[in-house]
Protein backbone atom coordinates (compact mmCIF):
# COMPACT_ATOMS: atom_id res chain seq x y z
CA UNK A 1 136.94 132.93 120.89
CA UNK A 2 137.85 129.32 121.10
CA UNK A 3 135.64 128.42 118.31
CA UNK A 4 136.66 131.12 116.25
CA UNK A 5 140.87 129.96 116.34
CA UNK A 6 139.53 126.46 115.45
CA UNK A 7 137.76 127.73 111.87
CA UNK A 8 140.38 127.27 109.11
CA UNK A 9 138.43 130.17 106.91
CA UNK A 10 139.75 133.93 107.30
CA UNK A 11 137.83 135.20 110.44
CA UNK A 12 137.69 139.20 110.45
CA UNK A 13 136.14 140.74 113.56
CA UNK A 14 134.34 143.90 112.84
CA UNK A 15 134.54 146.48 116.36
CA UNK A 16 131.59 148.62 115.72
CA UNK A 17 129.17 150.26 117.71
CA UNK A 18 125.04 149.05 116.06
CA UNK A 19 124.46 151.95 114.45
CA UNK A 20 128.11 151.72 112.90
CA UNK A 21 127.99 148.42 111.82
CA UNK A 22 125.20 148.67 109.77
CA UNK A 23 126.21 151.66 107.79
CA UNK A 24 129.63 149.84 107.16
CA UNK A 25 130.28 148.59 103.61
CA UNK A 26 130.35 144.98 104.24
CA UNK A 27 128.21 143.71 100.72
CA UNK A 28 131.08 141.79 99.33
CA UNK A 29 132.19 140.49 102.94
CA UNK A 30 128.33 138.93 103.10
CA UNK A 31 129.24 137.93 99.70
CA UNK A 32 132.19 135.78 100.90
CA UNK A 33 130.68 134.64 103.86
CA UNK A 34 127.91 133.06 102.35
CA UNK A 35 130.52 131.36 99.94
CA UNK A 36 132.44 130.14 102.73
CA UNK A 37 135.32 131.79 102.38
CA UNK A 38 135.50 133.86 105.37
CA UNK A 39 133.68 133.95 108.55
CA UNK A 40 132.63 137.58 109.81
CA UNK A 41 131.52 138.48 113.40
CA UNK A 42 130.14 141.51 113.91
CA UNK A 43 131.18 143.16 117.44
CA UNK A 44 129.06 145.60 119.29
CA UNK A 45 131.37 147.54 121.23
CA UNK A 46 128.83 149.31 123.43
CA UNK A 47 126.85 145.97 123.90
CA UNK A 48 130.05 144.06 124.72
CA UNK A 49 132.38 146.12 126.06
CA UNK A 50 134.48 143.54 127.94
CA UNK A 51 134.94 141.69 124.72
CA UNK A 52 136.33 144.74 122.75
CA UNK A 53 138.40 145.21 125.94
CA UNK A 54 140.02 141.97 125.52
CA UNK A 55 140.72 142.50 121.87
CA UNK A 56 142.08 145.86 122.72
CA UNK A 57 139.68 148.32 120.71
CA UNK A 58 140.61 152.11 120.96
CA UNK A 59 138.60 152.98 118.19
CA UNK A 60 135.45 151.99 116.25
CA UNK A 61 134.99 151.11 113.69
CA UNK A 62 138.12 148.41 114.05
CA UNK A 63 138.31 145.51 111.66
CA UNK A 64 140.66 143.28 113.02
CA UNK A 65 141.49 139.30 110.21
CA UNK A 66 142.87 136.25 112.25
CA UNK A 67 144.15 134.00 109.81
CA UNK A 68 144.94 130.38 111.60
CA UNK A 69 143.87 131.57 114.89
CA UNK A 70 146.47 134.65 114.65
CA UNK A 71 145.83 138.12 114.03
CA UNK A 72 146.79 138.83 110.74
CA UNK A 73 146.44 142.13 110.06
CA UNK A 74 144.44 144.74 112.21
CA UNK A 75 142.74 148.72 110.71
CA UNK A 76 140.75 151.09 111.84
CA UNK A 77 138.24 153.70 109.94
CA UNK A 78 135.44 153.59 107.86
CA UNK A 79 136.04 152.18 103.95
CA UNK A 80 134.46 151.22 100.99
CA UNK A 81 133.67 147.95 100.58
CA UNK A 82 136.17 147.79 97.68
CA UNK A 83 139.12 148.53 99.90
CA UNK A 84 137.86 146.11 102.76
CA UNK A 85 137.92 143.73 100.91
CA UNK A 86 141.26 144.45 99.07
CA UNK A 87 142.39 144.94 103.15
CA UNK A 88 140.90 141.33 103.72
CA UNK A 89 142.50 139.75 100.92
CA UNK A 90 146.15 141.32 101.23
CA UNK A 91 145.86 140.12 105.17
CA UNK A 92 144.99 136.56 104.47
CA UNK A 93 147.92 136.42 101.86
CA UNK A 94 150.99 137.95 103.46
């Protein structure tokens, strides 16, 4: 987590159990992150279940952006990759 509140991108943690995360929209978020512009870590909540614990997951899938080491902006429920991003966007700008 350290590492993460030293990166001066957008960092949005995705809570997801496997099978969740990869039927989550996240094309334009691998689009980004290969640009650069944001740095996305994928969280298996069933594989690490202390971790989504400590970030205080009650439901999956949680997306959760830390802008400057902060949380940002936090949601929860599936969405098209339209809206996440839109949801990304709006939470690194406020």
């Amino acid at each position: 987590m350290a590492s993460l509140r030293a990166d001066s991108r957008g960092v949005i943690v995705v809570c997801a159990s496997c099978a969740q995360a990869n039927r989550l929209a996240f094309g334009r978020l691998g689009l980004a992150t290969r640009c650069g512009q944001w740095l996305v870590v994928k969280v298996d909540t069933e594989g690490v279940p202390d971790l989504a614990a400590r970030l205080r997951i009650q439901s999956i899938p949680t997306m959760a952006v830390f802008r400057d080491g902060a949380l940002a902006a936090r949601t929860s429920g599936a969405m098209p990759a339209d809206q996440i991003e839109a949801f990304v966007q709006q939470s690194l700008s406020a």
